[in-house]
PDB file of N, CA and C in Angstrom:
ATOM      1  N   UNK A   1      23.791  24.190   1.103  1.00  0.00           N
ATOM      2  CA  UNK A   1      23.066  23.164   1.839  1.00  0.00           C
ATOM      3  C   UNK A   1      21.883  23.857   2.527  1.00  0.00           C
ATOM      4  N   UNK A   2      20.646  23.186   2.498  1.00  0.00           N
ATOM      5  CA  UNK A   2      19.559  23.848   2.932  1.00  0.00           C
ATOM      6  C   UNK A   2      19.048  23.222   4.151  1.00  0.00           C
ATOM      7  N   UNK A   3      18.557  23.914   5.164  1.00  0.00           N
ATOM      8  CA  UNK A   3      18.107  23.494   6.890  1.00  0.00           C
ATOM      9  C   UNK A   3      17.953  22.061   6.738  1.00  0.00           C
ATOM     10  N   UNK A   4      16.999  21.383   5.541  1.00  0.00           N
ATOM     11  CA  UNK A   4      16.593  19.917   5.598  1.00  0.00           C
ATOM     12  C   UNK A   4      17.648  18.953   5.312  1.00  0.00           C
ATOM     13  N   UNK A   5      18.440  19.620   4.838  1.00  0.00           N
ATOM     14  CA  UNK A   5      19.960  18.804   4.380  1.00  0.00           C
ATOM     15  C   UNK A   5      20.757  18.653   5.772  1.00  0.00           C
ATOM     16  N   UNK A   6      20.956  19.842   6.309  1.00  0.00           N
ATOM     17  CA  UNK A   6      21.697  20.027   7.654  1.00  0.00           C
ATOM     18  C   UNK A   6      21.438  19.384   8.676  1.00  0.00           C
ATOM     19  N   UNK A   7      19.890  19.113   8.892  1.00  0.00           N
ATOM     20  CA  UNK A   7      18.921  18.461   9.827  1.00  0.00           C
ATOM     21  C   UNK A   7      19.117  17.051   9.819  1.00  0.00           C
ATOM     22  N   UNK A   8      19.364  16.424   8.527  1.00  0.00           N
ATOM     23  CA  UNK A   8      19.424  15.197   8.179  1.00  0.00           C
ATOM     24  C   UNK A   8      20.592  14.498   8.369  1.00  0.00           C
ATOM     25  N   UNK A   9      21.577  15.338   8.472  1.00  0.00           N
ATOM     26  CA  UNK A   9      23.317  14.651   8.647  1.00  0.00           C
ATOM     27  C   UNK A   9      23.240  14.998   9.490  1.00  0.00           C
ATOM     28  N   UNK A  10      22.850  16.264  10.520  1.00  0.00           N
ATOM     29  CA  UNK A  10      22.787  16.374  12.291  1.00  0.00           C
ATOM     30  C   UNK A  10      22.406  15.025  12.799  1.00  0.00           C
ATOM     31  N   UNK A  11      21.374  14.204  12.466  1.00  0.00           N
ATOM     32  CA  UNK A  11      20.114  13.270  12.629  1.00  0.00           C
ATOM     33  C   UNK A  11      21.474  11.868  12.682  1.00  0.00           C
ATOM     34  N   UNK A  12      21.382  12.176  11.684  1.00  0.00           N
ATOM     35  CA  UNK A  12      22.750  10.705  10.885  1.00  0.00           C
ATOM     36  C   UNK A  12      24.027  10.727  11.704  1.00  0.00           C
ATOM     37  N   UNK A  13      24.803  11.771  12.066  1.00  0.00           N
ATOM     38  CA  UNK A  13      25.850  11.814  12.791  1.00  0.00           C
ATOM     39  C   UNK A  13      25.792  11.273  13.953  1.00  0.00           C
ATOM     40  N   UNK A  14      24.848  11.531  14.561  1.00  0.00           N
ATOM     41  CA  UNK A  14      24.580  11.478  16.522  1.00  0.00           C
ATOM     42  C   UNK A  14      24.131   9.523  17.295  1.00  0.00           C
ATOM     43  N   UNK A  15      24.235   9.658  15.941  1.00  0.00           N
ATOM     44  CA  UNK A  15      24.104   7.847  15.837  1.00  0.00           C
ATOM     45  C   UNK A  15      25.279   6.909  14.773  1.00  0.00           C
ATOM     46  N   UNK A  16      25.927   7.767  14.259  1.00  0.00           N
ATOM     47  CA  UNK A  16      26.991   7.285  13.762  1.00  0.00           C
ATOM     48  C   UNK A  16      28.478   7.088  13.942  1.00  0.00           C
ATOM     49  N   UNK A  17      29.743   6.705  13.519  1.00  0.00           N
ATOM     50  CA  UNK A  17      30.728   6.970  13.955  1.00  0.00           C
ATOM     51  C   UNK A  17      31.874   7.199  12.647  1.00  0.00           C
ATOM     52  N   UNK A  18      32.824   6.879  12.809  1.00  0.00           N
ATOM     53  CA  UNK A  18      33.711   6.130  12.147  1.00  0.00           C
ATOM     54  C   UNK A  18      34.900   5.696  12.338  1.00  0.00           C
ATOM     55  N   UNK A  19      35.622   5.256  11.621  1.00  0.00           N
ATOM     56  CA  UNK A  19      36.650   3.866  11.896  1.00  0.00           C
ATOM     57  C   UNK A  19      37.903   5.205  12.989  1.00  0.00           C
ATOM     58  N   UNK A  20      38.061   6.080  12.174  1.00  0.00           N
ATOM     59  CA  UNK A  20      39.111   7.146  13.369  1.00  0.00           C
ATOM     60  C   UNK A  20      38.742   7.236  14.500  1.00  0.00           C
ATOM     61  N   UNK A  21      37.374   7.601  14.889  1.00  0.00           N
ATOM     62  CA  UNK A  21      37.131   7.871  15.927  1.00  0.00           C
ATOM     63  C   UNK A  21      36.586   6.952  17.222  1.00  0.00           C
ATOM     64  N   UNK A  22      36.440   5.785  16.299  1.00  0.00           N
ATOM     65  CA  UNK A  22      36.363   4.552  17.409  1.00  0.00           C
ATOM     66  C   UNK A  22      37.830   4.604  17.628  1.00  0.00           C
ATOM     67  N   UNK A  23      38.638   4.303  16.595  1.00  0.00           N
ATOM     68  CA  UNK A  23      40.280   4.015  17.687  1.00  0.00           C
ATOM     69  C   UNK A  23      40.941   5.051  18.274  1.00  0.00           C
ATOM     70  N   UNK A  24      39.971   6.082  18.176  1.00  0.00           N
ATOM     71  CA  UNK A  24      40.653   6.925  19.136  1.00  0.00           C
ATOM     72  C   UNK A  24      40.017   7.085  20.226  1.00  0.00           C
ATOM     73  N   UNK A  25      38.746   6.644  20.426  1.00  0.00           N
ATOM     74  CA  UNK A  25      38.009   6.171  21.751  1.00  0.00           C
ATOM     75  C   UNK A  25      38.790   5.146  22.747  1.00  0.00           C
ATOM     76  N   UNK A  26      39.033   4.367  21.516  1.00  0.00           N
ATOM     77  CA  UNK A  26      39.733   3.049  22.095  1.00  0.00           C
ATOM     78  C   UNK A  26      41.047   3.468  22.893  1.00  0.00           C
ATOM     79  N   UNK A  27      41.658   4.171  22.180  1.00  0.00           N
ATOM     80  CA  UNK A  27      42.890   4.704  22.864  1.00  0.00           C
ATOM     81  C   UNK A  27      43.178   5.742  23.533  1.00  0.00           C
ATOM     82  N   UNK A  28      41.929   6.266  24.030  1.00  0.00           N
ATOM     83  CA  UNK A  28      41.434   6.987  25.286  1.00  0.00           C
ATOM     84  C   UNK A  28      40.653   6.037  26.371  1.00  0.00           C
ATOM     85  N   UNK A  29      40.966   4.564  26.010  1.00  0.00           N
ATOM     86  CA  UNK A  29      40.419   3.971  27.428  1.00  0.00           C
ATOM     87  C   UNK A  29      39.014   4.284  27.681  1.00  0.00           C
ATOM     88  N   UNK A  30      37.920   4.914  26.419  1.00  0.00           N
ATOM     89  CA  UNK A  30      36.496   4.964  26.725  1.00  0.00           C
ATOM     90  C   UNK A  30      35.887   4.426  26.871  1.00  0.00           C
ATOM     91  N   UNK A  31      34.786   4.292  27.611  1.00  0.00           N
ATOM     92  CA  UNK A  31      33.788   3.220  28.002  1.00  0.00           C
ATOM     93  C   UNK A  31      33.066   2.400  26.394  1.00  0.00           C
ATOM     94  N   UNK A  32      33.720   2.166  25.734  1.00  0.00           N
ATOM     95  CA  UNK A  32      33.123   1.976  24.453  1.00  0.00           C
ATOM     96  C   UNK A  32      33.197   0.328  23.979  1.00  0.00           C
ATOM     97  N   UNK A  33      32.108  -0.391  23.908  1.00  0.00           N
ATOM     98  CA  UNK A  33      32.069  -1.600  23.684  1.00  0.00           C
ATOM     99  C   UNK A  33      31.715  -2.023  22.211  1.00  0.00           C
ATOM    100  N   UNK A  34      33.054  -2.769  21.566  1.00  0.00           N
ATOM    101  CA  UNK A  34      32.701  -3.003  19.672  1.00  0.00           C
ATOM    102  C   UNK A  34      32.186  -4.592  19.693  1.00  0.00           C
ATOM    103  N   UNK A  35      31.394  -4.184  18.946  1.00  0.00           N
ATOM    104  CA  UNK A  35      30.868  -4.964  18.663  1.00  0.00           C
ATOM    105  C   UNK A  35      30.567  -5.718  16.949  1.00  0.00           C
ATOM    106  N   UNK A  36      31.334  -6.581  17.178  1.00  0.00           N
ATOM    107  CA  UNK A  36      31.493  -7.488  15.894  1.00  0.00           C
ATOM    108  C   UNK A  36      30.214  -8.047  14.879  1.00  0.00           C
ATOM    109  N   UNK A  37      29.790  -7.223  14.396  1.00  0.00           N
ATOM    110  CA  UNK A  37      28.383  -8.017  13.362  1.00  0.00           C
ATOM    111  C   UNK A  37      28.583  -9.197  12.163  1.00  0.00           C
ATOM    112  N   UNK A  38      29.823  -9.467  12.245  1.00  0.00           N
ATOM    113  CA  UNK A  38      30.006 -10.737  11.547  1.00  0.00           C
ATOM    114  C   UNK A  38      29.588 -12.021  11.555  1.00  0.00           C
ATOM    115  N   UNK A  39      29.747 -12.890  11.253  1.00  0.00           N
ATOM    116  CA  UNK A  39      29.803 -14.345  11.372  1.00  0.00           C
ATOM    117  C   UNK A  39      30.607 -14.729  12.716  1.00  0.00           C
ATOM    118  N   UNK A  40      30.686 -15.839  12.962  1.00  0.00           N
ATOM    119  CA  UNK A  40      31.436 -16.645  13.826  1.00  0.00           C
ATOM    120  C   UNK A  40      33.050 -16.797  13.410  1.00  0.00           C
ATOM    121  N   UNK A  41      32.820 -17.333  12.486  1.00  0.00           N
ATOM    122  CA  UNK A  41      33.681 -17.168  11.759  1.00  0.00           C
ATOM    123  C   UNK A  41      34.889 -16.495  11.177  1.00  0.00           C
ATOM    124  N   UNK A  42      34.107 -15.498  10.715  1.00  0.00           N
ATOM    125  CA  UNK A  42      34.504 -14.221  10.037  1.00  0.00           C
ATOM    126  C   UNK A  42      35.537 -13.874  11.527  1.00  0.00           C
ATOM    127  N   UNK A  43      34.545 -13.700  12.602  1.00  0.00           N
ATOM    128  CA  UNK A  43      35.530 -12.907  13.816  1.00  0.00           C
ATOM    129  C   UNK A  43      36.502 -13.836  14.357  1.00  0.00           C
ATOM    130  N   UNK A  44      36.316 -15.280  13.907  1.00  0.00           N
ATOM    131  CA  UNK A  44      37.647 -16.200  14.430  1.00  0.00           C
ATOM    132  C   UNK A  44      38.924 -15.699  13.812  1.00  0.00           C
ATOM    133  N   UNK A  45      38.045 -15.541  12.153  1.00  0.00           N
ATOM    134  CA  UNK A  45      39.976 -15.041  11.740  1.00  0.00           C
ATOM    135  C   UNK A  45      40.328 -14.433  12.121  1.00  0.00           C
ATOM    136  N   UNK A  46      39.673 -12.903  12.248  1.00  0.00           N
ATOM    137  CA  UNK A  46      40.430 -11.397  12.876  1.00  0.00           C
ATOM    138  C   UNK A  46      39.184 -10.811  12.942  1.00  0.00           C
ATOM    139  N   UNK A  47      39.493  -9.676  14.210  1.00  0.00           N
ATOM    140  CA  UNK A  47      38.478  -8.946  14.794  1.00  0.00           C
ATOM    141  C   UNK A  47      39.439  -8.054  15.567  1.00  0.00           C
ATOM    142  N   UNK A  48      38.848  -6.802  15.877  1.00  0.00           N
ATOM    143  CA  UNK A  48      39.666  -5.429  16.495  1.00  0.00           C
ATOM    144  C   UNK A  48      39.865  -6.347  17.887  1.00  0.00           C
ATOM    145  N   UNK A  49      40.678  -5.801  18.489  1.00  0.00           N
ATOM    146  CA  UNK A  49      40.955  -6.545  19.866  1.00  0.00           C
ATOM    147  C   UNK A  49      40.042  -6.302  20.772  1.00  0.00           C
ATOM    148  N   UNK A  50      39.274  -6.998  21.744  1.00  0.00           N
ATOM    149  CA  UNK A  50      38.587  -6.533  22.909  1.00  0.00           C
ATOM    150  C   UNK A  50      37.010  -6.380  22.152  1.00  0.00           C
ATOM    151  N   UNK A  51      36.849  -6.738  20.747  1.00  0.00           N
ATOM    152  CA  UNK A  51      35.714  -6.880  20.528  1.00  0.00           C
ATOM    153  C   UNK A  51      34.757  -7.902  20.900  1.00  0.00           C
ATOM    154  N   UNK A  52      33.869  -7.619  20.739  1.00  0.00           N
ATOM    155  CA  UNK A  52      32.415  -8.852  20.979  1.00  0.00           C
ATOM    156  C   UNK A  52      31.962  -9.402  20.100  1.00  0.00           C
ATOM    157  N   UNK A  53      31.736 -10.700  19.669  1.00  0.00           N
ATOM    158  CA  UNK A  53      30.910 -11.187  18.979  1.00  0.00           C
ATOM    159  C   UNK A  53      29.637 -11.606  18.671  1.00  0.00           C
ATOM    160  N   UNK A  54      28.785 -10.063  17.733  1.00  0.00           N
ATOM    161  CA  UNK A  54      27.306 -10.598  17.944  1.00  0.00           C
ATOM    162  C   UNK A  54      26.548 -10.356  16.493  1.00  0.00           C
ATOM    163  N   UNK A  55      26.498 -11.537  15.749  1.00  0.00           N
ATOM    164  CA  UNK A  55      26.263 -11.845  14.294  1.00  0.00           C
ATOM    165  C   UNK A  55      24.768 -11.027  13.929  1.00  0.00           C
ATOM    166  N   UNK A  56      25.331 -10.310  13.274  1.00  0.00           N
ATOM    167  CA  UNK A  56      24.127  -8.519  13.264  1.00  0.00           C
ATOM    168  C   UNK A  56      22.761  -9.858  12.686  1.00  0.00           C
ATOM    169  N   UNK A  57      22.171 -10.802  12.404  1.00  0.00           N
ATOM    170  CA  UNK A  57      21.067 -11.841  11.980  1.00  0.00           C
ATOM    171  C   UNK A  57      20.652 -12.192  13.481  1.00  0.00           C
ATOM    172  N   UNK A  58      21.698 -12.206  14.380  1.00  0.00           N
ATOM    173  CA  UNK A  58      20.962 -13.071  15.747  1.00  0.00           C
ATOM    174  C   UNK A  58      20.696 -11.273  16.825  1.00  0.00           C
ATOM    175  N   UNK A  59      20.814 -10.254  16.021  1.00  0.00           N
ATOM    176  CA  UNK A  59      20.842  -9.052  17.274  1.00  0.00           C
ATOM    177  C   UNK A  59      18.894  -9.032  17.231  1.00  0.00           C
ATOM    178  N   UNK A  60      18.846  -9.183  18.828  1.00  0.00           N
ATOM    179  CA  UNK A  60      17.241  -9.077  19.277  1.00  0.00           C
ATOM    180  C   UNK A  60      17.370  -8.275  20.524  1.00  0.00           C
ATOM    181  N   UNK A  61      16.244  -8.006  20.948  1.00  0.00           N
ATOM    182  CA  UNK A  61      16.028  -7.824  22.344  1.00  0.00           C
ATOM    183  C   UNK A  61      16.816  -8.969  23.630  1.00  0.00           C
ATOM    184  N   UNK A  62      16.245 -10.141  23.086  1.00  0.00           N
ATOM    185  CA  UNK A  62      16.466 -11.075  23.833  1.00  0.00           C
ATOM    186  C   UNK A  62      18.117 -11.513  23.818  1.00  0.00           C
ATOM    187  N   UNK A  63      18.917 -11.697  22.653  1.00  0.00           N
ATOM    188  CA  UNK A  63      20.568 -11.363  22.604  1.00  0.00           C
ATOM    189  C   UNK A  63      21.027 -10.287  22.899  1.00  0.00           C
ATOM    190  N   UNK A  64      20.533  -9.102  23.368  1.00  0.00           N
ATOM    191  CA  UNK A  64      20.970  -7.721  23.749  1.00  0.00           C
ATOM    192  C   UNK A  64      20.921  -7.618  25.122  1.00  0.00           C
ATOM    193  N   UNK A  65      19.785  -8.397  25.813  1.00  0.00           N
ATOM    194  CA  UNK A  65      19.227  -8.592  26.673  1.00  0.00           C
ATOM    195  C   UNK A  65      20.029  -8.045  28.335  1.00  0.00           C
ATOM    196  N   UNK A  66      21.270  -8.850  28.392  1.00  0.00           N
ATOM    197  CA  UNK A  66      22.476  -9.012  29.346  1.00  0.00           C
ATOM    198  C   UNK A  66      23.513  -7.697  28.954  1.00  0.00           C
ATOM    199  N   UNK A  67      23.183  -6.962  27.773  1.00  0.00           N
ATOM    200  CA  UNK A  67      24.139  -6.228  28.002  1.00  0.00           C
ATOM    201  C   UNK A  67      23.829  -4.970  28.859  1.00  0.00           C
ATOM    202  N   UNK A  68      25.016  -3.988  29.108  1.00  0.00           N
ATOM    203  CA  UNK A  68      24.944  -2.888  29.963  1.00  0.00           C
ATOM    204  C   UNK A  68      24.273  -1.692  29.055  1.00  0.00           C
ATOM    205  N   UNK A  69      22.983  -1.412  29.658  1.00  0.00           N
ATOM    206  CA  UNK A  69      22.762  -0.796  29.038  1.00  0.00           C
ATOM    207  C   UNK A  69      23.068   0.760  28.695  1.00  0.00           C
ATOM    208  N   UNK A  70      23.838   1.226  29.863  1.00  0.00           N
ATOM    209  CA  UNK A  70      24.952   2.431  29.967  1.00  0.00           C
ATOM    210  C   UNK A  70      25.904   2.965  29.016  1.00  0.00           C
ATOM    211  N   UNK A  71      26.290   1.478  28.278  1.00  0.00           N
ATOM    212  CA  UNK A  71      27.691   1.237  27.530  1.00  0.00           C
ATOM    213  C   UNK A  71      27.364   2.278  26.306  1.00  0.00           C
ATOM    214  N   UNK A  72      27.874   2.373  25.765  1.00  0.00           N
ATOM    215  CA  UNK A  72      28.456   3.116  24.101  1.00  0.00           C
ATOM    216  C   UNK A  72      28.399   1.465  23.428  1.00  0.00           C
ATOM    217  N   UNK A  73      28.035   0.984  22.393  1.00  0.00           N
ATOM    218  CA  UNK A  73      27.990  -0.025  21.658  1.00  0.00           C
ATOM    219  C   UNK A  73      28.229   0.483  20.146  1.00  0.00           C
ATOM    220  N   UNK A  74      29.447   0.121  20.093  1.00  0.00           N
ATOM    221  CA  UNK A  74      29.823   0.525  18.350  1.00  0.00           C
ATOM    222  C   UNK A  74      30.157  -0.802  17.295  1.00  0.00           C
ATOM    223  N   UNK A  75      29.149  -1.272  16.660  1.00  0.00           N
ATOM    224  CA  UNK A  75      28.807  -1.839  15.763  1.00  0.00           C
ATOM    225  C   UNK A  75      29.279  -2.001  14.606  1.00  0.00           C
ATOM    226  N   UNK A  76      30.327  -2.595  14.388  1.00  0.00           N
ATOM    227  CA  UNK A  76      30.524  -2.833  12.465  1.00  0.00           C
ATOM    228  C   UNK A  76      30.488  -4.346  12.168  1.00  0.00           C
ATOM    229  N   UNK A  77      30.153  -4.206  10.448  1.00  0.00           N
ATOM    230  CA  UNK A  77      30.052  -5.089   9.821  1.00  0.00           C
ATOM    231  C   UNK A  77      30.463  -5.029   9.187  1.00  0.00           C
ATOM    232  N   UNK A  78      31.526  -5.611   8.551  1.00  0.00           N
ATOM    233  CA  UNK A  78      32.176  -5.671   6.649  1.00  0.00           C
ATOM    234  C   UNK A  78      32.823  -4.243   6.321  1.00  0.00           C
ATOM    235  N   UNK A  79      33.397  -3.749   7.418  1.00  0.00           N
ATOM    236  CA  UNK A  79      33.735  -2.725   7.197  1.00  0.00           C
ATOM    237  C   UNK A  79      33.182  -1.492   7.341  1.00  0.00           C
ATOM    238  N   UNK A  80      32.066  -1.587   7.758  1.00  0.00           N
ATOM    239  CA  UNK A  80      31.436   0.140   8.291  1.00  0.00           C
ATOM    240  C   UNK A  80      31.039  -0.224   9.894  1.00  0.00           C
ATOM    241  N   UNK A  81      30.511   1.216  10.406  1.00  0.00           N
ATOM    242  CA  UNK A  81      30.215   1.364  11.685  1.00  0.00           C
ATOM    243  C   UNK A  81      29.764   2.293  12.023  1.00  0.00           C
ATOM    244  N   UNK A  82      28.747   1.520  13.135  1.00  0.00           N
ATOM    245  CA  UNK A  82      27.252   2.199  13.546  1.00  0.00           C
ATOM    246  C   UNK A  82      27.141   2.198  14.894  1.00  0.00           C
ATOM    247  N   UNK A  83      26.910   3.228  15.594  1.00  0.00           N
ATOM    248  CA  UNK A  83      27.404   3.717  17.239  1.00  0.00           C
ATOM    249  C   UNK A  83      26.202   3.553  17.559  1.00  0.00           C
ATOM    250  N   UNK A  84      25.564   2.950  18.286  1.00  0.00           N
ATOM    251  CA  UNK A  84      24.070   2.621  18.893  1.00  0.00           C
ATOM    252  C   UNK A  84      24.199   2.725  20.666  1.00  0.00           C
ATOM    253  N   UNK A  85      23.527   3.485  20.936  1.00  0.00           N
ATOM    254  CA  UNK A  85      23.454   3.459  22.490  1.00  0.00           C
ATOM    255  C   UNK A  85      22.182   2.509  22.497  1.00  0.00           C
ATOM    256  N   UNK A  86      21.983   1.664  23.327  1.00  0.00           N
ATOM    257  CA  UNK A  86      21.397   0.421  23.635  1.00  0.00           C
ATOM    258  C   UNK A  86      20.331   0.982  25.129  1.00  0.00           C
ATOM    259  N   UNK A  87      19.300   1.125  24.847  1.00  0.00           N
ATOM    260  CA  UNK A  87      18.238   1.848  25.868  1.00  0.00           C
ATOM    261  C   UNK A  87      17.398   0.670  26.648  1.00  0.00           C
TER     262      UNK A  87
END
């Protein structure tokens, strides 16, 4: 692997997550807020517990607006997940 390869998954990681390590956030009681990119729908049937519902088509400034912007915000949709600190 060469520096530009290394640089690039350094880059990719520090904004990413995955499914282990959110539930093990979760089950360390971390300040970590999930956030549901589904449908309405979709999160009526099932959704991780204690998640939020915010349909990744309606995410703006203005729907982001009220949240804390302190928080850890971890993001999936359809099965993947994307750790966004919210500035």
């Amino acid at each position: 692997m060469n520096i530009d390869q290394l640089n690039h998954y350094k880059q990719k990681l520090a904004f990413e997550t995955d499914s282990w390590d959110v539930y093990e956030a979760l089950n360390r009681n971390e300040p970590v807020v999930v956030v549901d990119g589904r449908s309405a729908e979709a999160y009526a049937r099932e959704h991780i517990p204690g998640a939020i519902n915010l349909p990744h088509r309606e995410i703006s400034a203005e729907t982001t607006e009220a949240l804390d912007k302190a928080r850890l915000y971890v993001c999936y949709c359809g099965g993947s997940y994307r750790a966004h600190i919210l500035l």
